[in-house]
PDB file of N, CA and C in Angstrom:
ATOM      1  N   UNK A   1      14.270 140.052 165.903  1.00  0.00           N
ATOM      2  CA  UNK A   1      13.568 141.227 165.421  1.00  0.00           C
ATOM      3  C   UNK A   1      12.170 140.865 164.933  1.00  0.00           C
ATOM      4  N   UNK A   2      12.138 139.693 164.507  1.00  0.00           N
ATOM      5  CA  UNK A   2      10.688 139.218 163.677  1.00  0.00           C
ATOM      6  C   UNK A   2       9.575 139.440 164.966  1.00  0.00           C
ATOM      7  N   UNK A   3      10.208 139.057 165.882  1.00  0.00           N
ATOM      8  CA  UNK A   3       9.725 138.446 167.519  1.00  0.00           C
ATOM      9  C   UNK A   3       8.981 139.824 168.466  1.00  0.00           C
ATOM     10  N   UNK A   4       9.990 140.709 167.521  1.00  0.00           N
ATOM     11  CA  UNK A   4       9.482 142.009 168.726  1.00  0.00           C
ATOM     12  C   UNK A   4       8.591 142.988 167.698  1.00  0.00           C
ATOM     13  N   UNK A   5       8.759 143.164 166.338  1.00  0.00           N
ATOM     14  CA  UNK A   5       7.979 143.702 166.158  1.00  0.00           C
ATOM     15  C   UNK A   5       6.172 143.445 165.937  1.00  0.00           C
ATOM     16  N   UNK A   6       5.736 142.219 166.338  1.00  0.00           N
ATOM     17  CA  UNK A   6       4.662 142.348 166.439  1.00  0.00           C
ATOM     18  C   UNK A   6       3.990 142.516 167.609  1.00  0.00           C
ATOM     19  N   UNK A   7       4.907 142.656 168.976  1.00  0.00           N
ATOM     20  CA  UNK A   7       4.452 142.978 170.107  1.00  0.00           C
ATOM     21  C   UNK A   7       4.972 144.183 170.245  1.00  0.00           C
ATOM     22  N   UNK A   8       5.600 144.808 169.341  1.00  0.00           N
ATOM     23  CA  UNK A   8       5.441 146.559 169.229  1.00  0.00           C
ATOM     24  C   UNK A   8       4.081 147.027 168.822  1.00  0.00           C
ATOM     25  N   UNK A   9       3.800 146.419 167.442  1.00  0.00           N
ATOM     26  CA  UNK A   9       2.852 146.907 167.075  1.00  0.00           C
ATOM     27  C   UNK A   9       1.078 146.585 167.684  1.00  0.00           C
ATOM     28  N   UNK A  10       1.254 145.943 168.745  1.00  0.00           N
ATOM     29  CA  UNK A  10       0.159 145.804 169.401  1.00  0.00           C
ATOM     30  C   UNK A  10       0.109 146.889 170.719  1.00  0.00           C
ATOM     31  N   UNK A  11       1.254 146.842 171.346  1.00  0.00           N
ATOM     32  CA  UNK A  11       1.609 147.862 172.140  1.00  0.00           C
ATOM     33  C   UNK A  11       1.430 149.349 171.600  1.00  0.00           C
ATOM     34  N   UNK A  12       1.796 149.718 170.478  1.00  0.00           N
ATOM     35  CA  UNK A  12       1.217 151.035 169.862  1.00  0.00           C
ATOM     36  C   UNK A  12      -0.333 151.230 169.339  1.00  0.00           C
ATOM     37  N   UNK A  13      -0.617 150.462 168.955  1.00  0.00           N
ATOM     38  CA  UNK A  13      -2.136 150.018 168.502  1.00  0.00           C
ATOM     39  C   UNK A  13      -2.824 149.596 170.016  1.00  0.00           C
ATOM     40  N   UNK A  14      -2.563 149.459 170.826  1.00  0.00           N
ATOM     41  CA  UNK A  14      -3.144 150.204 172.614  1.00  0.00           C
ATOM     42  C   UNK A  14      -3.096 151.419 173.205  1.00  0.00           C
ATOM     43  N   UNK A  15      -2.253 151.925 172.435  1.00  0.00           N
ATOM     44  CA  UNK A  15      -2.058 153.533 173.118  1.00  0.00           C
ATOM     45  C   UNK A  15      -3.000 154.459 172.360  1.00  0.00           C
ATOM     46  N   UNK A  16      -3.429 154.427 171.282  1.00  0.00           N
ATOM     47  CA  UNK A  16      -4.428 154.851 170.444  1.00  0.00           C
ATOM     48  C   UNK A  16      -5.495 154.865 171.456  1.00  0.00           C
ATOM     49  N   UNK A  17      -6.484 156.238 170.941  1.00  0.00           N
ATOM     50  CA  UNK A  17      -7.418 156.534 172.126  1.00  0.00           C
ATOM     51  C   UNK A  17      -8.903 155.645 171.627  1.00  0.00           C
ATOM     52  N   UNK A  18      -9.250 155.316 172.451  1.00  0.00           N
ATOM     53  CA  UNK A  18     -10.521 154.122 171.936  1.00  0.00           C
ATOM     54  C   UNK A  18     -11.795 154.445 172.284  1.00  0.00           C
ATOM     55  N   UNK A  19     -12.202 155.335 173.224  1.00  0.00           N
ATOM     56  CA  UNK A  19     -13.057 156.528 173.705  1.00  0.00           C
ATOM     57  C   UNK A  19     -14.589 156.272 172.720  1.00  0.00           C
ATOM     58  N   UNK A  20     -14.385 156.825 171.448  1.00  0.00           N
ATOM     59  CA  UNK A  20     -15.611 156.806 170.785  1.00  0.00           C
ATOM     60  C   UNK A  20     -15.691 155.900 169.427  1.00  0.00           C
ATOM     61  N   UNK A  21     -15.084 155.194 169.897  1.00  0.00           N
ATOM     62  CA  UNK A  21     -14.588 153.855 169.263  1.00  0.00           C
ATOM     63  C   UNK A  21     -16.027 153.541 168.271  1.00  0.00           C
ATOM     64  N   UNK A  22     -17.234 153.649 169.433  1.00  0.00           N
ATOM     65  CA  UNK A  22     -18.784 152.574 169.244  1.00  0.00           C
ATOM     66  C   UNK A  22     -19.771 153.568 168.860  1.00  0.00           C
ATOM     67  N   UNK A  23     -19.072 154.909 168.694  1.00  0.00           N
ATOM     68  CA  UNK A  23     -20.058 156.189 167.829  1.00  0.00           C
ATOM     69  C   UNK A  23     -19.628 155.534 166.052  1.00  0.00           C
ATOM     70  N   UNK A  24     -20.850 155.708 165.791  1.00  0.00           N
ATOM     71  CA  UNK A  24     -21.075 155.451 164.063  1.00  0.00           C
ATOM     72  C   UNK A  24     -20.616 156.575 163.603  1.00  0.00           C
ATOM     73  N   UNK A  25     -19.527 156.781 162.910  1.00  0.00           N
ATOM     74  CA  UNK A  25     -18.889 157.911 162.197  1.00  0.00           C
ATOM     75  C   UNK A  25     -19.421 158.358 160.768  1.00  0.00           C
ATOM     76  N   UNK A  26     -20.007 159.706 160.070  1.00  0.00           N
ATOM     77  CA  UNK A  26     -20.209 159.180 158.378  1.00  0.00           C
ATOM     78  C   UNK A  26     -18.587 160.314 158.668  1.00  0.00           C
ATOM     79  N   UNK A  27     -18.507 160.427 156.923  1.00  0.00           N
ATOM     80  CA  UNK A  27     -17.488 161.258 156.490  1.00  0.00           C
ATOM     81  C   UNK A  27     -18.654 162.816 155.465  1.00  0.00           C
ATOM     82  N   UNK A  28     -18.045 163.994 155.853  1.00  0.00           N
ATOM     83  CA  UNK A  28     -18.773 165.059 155.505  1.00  0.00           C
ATOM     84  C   UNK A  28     -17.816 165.404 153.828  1.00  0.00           C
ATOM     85  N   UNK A  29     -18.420 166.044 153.025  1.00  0.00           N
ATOM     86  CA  UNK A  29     -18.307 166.664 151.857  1.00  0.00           C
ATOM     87  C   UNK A  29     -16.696 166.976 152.454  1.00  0.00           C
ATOM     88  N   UNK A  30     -16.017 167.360 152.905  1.00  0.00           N
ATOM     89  CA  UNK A  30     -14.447 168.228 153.439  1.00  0.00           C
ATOM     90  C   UNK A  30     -13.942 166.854 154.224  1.00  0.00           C
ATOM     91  N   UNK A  31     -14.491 166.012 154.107  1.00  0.00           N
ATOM     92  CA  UNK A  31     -13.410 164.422 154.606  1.00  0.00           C
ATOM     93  C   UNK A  31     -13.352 165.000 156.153  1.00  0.00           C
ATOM     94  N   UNK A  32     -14.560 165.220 156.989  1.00  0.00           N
ATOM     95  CA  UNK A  32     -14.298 165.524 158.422  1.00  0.00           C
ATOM     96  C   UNK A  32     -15.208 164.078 159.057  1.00  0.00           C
ATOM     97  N   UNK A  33     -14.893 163.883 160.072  1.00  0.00           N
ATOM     98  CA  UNK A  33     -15.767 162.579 160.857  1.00  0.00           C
ATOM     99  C   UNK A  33     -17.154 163.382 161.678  1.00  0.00           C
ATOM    100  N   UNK A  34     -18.330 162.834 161.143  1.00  0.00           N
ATOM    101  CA  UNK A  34     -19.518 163.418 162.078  1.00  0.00           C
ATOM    102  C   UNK A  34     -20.233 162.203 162.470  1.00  0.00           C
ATOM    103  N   UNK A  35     -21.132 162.926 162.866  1.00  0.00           N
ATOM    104  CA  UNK A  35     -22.416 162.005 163.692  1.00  0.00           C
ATOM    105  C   UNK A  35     -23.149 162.807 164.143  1.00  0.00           C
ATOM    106  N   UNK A  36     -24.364 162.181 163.467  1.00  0.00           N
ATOM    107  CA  UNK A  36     -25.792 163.459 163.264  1.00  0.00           C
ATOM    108  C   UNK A  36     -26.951 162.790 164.551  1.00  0.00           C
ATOM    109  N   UNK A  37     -26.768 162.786 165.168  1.00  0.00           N
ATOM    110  CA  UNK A  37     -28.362 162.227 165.944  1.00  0.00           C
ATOM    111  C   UNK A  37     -29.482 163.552 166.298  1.00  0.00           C
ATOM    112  N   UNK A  38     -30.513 163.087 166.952  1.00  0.00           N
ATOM    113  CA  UNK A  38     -31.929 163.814 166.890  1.00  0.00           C
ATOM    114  C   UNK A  38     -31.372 165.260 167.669  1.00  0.00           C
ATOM    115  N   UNK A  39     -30.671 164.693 168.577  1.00  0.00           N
ATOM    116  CA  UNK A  39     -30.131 165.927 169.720  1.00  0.00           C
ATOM    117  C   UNK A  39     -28.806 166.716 169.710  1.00  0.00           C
ATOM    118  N   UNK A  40     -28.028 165.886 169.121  1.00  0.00           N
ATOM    119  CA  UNK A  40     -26.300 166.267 169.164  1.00  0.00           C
ATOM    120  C   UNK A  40     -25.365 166.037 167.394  1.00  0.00           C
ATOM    121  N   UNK A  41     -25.021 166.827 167.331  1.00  0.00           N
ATOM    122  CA  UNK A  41     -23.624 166.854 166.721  1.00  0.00           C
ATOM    123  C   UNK A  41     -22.733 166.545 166.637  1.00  0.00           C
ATOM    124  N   UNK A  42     -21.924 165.301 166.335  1.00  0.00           N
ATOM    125  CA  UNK A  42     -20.627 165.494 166.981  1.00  0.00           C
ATOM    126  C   UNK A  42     -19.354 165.009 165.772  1.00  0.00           C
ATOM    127  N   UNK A  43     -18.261 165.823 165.967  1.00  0.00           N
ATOM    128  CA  UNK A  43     -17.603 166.447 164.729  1.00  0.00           C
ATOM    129  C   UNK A  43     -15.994 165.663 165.228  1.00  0.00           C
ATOM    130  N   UNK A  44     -15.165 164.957 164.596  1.00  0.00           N
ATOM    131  CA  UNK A  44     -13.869 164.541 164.976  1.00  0.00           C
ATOM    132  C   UNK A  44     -13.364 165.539 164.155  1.00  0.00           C
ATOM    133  N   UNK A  45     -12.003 166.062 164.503  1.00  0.00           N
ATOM    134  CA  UNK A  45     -10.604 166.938 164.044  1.00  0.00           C
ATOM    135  C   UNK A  45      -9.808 166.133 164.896  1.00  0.00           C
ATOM    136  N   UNK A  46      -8.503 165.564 164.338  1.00  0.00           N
ATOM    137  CA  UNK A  46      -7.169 165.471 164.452  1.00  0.00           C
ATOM    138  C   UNK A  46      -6.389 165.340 163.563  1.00  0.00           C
ATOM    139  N   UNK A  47      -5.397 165.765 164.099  1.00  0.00           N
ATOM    140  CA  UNK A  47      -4.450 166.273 162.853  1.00  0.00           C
ATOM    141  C   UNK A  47      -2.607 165.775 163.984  1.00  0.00           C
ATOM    142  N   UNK A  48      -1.479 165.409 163.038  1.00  0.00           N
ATOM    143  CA  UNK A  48      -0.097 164.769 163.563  1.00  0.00           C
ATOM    144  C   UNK A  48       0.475 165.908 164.004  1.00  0.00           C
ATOM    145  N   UNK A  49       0.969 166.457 164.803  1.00  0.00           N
ATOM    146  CA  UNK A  49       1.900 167.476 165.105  1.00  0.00           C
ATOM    147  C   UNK A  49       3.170 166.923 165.920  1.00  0.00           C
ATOM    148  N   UNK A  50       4.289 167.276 165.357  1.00  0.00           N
ATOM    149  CA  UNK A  50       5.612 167.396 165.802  1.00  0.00           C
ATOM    150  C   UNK A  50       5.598 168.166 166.976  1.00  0.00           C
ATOM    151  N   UNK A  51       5.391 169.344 167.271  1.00  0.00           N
ATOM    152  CA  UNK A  51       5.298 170.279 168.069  1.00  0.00           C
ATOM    153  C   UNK A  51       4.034 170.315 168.560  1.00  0.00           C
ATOM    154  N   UNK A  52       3.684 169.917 169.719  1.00  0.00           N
ATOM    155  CA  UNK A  52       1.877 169.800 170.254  1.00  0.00           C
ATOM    156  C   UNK A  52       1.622 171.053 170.550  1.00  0.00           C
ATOM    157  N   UNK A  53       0.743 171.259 169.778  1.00  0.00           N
ATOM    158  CA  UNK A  53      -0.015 172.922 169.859  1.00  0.00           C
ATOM    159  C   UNK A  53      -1.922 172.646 169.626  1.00  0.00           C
ATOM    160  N   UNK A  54      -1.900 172.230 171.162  1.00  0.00           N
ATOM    161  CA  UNK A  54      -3.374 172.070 171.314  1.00  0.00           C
ATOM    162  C   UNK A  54      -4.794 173.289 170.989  1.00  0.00           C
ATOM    163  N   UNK A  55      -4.158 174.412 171.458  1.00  0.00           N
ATOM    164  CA  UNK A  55      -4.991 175.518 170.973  1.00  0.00           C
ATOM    165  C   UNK A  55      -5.358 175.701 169.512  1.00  0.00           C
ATOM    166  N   UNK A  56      -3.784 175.337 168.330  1.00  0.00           N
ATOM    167  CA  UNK A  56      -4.725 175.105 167.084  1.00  0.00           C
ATOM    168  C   UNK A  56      -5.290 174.150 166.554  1.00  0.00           C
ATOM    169  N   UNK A  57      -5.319 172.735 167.114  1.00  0.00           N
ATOM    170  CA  UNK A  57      -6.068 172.140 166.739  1.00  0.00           C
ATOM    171  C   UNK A  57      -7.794 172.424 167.077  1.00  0.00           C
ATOM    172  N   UNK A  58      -7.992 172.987 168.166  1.00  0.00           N
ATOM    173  CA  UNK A  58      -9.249 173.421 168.867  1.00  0.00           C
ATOM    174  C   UNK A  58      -9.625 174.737 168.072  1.00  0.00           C
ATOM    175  N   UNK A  59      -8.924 175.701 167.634  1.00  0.00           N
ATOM    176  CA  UNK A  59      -9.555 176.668 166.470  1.00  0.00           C
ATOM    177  C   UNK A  59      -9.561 175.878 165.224  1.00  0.00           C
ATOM    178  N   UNK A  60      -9.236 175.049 164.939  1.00  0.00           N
ATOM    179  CA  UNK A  60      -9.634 174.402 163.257  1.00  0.00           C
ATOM    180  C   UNK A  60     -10.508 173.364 163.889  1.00  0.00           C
ATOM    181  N   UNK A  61     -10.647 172.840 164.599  1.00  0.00           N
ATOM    182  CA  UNK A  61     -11.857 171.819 165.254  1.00  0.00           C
ATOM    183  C   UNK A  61     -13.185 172.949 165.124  1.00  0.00           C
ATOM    184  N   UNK A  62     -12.960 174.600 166.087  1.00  0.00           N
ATOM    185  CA  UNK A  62     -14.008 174.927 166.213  1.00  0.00           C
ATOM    186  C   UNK A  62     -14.887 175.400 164.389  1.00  0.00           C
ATOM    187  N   UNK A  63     -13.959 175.702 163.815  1.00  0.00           N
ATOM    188  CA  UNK A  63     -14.200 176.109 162.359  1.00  0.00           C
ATOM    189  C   UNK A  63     -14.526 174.924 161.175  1.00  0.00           C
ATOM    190  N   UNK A  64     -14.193 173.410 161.594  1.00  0.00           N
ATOM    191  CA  UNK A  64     -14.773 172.243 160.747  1.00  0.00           C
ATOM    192  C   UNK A  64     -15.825 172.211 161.603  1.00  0.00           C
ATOM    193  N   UNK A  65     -16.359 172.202 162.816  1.00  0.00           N
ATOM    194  CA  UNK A  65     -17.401 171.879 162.981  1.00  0.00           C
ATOM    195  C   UNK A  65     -18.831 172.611 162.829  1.00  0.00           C
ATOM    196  N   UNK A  66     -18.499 174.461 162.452  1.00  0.00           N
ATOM    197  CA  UNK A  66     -19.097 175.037 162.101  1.00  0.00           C
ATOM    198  C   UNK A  66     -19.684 174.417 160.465  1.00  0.00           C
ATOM    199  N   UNK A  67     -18.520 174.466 160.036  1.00  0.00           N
ATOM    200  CA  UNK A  67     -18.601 174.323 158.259  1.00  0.00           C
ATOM    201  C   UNK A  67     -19.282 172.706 158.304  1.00  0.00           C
ATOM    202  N   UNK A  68     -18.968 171.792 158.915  1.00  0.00           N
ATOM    203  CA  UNK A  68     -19.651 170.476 158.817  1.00  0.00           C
ATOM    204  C   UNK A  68     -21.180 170.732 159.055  1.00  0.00           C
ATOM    205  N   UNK A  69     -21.938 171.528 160.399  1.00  0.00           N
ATOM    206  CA  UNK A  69     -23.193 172.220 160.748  1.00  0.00           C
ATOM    207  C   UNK A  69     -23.612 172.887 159.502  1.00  0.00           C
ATOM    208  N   UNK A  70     -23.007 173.648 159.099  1.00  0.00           N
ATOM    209  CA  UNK A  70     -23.523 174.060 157.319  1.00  0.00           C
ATOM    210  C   UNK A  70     -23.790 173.365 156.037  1.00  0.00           C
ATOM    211  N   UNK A  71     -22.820 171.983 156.351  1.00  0.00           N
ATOM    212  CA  UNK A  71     -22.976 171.705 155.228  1.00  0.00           C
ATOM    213  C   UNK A  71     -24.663 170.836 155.469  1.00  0.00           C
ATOM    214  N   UNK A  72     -24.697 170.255 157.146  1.00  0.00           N
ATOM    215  CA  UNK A  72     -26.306 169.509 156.769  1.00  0.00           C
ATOM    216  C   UNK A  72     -27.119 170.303 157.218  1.00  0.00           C
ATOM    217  N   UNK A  73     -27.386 171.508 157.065  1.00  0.00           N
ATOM    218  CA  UNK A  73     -27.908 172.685 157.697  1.00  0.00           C
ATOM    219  C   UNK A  73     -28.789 172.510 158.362  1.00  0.00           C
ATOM    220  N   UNK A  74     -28.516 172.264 159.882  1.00  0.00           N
ATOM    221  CA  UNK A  74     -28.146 172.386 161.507  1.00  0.00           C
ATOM    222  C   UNK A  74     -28.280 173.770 161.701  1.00  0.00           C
ATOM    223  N   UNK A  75     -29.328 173.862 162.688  1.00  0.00           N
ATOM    224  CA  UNK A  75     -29.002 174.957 163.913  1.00  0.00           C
ATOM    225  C   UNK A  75     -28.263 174.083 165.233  1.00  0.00           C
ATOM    226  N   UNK A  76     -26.863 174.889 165.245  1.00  0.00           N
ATOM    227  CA  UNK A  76     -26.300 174.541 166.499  1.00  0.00           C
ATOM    228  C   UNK A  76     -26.299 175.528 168.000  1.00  0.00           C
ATOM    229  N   UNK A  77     -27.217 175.057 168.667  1.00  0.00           N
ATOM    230  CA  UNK A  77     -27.377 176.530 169.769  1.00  0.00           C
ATOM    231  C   UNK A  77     -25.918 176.192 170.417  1.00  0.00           C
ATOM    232  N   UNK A  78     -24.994 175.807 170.533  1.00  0.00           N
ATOM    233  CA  UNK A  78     -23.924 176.003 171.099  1.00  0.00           C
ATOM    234  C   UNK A  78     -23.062 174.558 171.110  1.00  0.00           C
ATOM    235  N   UNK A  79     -21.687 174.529 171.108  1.00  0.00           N
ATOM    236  CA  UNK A  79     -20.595 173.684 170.902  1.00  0.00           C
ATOM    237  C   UNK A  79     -19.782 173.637 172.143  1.00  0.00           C
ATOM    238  N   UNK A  80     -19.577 172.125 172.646  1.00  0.00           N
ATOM    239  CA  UNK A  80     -18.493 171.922 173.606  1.00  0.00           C
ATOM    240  C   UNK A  80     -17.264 170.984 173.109  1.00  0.00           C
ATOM    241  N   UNK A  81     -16.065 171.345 173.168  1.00  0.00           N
ATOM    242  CA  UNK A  81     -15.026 170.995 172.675  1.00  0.00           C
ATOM    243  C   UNK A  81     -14.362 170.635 173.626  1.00  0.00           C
ATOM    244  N   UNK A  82     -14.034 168.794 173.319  1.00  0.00           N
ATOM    245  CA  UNK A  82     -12.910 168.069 174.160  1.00  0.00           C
ATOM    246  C   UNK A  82     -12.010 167.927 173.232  1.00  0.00           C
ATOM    247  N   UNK A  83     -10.551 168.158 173.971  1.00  0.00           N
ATOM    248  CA  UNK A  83      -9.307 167.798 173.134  1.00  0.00           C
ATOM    249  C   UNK A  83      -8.210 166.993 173.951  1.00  0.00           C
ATOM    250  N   UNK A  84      -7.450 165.945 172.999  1.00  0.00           N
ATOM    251  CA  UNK A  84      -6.782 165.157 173.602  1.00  0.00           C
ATOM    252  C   UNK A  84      -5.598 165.223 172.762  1.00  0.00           C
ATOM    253  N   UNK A  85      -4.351 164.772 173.230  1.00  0.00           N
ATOM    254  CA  UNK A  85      -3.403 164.413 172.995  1.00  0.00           C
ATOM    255  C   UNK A  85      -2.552 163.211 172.953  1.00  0.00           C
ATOM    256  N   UNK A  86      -1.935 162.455 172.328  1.00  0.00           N
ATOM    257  CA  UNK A  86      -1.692 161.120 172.024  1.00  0.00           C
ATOM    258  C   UNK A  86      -0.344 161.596 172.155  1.00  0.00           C
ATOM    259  N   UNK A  87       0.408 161.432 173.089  1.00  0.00           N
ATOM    260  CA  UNK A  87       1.905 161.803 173.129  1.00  0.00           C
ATOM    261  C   UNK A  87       2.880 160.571 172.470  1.00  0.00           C
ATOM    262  N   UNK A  88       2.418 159.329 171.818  1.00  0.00           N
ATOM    263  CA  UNK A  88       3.405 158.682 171.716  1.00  0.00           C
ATOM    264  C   UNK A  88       3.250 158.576 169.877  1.00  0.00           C
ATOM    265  N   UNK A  89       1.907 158.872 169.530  1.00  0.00           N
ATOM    266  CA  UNK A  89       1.530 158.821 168.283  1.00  0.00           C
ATOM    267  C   UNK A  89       1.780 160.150 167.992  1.00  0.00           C
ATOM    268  N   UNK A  90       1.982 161.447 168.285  1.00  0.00           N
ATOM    269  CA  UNK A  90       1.852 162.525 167.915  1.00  0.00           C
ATOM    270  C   UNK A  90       1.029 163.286 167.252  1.00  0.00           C
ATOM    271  N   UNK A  91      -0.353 162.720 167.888  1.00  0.00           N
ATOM    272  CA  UNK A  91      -1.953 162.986 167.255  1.00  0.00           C
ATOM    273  C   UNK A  91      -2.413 163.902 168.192  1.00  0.00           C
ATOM    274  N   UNK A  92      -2.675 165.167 167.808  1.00  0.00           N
ATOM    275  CA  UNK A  92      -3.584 166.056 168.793  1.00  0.00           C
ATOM    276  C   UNK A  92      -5.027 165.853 167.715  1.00  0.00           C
ATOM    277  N   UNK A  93      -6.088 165.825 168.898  1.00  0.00           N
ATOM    278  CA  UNK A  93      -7.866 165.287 168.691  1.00  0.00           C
ATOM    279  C   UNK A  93      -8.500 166.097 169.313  1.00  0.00           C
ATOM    280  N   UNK A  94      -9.696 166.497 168.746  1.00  0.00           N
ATOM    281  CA  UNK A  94     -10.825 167.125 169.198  1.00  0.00           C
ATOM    282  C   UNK A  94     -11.759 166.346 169.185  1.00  0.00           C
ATOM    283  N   UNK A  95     -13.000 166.586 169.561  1.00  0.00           N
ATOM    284  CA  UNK A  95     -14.526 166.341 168.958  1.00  0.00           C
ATOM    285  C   UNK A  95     -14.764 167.597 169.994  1.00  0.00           C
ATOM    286  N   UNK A  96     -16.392 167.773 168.755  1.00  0.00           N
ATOM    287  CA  UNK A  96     -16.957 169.173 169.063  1.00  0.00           C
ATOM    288  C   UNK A  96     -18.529 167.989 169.431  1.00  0.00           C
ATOM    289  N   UNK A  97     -19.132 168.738 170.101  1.00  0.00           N
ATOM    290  CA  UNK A  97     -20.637 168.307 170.299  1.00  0.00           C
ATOM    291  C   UNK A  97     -21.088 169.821 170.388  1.00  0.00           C
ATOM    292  N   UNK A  98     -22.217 169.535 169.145  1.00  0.00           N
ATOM    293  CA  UNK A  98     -23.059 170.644 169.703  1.00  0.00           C
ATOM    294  C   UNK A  98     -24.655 170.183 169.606  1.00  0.00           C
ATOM    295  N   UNK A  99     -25.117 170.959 170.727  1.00  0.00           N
ATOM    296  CA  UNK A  99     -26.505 171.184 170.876  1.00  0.00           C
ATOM    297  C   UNK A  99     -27.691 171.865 169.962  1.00  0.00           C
ATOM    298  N   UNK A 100     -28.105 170.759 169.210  1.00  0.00           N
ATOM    299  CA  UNK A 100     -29.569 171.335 168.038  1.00  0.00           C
ATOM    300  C   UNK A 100     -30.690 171.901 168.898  1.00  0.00           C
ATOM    301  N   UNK A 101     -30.688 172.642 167.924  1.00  0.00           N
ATOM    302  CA  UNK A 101     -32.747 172.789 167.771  1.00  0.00           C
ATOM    303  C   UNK A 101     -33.234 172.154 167.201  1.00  0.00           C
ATOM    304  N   UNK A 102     -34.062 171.151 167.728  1.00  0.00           N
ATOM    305  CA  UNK A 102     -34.820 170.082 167.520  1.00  0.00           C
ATOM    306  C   UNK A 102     -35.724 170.006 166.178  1.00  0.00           C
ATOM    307  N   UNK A 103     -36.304 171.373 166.105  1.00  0.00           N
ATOM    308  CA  UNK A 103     -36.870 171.603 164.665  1.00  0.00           C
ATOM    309  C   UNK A 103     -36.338 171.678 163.457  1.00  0.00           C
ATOM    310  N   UNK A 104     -34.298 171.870 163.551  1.00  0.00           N
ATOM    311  CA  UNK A 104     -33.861 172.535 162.569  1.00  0.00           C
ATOM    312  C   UNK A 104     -33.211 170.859 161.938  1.00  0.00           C
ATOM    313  N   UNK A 105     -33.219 169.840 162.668  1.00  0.00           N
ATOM    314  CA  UNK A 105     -33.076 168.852 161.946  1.00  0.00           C
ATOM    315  C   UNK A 105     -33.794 168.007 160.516  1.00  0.00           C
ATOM    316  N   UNK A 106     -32.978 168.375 159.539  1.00  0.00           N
ATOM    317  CA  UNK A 106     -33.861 167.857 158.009  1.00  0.00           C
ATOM    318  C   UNK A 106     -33.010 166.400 157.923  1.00  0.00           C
ATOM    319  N   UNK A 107     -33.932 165.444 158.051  1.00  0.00           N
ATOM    320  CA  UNK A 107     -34.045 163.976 157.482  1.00  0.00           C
ATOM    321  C   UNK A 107     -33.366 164.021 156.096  1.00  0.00           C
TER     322      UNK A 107
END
């Protein structure tokens, strides 16, 4: 048993999605994951579900990433939302990117 669980836990710690691994994350006032650059937005939501119900993670993705855009007050001319599912971890994930107005960015 000593033997197998550390080649479990490498095997689960691979299935984890690694995607935006090398984006610099801060944490917002509401404990959400962002990343502010000159052009883009981009907002992490996931949350554990027993029952995978991708549609609500993508309405509370679309509503933290509004409220995250407010809190560094961002004009966002529009939001595209990818969502994933981790079937062995039971993690449904979003990120939102949205598109600034270039002027509305405050340093």
């Amino acid at each position: 048993m000593k033997k197998i669980l550390p080649i479990l836990m490498v095997l689960v710690g691979g299935c984890a999605s690694h995607q935006y691994d090398g984006m610099q994350m801060s944490e917002s006032r509401n404990g959400f994951n962002y990343n502010l650059s000159q052009e883009t937005l981009t907002v992490q939501y996931q949350e554990y579900q027993f029952v995978p119900n991708t549609i609500e993670v993508l309405m509370k993705c679309r509503k933290v990433s509004k409220e995250v855009a407010k809190e560094l007050i961002v004009i966002v001319e529009t939001f595209d939302y990818v969502t994933e599912r981790n079937e062995f971890l039971g993690i449904t994930s979003c990120l939102a990117f949205g598109d600034l107005k270039i002027s509305a960015v405050e340093s």
